[in-house]
Protein backbone atom coordinates (compact mmCIF):
# COMPACT_ATOMS: atom_id res chain seq x y z
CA UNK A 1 109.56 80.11 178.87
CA UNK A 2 107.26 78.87 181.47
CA UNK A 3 104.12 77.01 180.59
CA UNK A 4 101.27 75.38 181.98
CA UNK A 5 101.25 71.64 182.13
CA UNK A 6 98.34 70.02 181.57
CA UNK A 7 96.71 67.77 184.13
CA UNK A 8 97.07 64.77 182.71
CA UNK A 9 101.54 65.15 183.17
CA UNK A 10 100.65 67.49 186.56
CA UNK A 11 102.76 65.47 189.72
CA UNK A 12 99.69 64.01 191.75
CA UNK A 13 101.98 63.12 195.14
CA UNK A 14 100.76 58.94 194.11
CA UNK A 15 104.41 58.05 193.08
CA UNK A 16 107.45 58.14 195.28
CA UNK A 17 110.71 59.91 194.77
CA UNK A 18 111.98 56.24 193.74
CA UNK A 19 109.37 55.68 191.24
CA UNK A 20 109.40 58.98 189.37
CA UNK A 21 113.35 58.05 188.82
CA UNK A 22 112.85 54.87 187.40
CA UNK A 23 110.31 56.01 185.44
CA UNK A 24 112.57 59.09 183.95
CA UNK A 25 115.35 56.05 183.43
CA UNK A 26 112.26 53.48 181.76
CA UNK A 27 112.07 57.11 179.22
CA UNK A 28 115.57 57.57 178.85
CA UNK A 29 116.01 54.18 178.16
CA UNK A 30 113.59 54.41 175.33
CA UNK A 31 114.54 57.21 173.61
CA UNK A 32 118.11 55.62 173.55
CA UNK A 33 116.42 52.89 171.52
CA UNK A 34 114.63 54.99 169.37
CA UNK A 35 118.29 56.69 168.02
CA UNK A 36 119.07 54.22 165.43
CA UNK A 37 115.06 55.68 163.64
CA UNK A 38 116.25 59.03 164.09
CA UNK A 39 119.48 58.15 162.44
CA UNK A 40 118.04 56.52 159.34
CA UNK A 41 114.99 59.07 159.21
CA UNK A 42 115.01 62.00 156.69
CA UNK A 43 114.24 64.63 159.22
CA UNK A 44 111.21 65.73 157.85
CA UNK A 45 108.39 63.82 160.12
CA UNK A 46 106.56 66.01 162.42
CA UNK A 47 105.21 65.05 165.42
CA UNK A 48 102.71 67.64 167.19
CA UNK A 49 103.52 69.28 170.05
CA UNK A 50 100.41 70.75 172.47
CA UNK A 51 101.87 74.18 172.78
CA UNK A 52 104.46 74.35 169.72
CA UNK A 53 102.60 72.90 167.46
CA UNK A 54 104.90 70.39 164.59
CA UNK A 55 108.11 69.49 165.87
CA UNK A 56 110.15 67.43 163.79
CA UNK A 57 111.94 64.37 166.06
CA UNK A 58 115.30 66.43 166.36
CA UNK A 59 113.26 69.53 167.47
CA UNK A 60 111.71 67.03 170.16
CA UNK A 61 114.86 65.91 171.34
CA UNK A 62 116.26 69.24 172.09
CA UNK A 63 113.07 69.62 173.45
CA UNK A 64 113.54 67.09 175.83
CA UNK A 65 116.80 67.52 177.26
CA UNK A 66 116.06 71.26 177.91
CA UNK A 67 112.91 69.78 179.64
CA UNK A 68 114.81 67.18 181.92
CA UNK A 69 117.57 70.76 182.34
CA UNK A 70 114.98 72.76 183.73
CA UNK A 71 113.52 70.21 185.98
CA UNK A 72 117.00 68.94 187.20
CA UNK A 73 117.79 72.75 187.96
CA UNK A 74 114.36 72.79 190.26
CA UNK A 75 115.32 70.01 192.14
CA UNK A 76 118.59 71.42 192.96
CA UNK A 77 116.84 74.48 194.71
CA UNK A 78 114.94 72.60 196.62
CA UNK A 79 117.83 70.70 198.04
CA UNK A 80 119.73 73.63 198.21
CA UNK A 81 116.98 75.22 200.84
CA UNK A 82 117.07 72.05 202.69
């Protein structure tokens, strides 16, 4: 499914190539840390979501490596036409 982003998330061309990858590492980096809560948590918490509305934290995570999937899969396209 495609969505919209919103503006505030929308690339603005301000960051370089180098910076948007450390920045995606700084993220991975944190959710690695935040295992360990999701581990000891019941399951139940729900976070909201702008489009999906609750998502518990597993939901997110699935979320998010589908996210970083589709985005990975973009980038290879692009290479591929260059």
């Amino acid at each position: 499914m495609k969505l919209e982003a919103p503006d505030r998330v929308k690339p603005t061309g301000e960051q370089t190539v180098a910076q948007s990858l450390s920045r995606i590492d700084e993220n991975r980096a944190r959710l690695r840390d935040l295992i360990p809560r999701f581990e000891s948590s019941d399951g139940e918490a729900k976070f909201p979501h702008p489009y999906f509305g609750d998502m518990t934290a597993v939901e997110w995570l699935i979320l998010i490596g589908g996210h970083e999937r589709r985005h990975t899969e973009q980038i290879r396209r692009l290479l591929a036409k260059h």
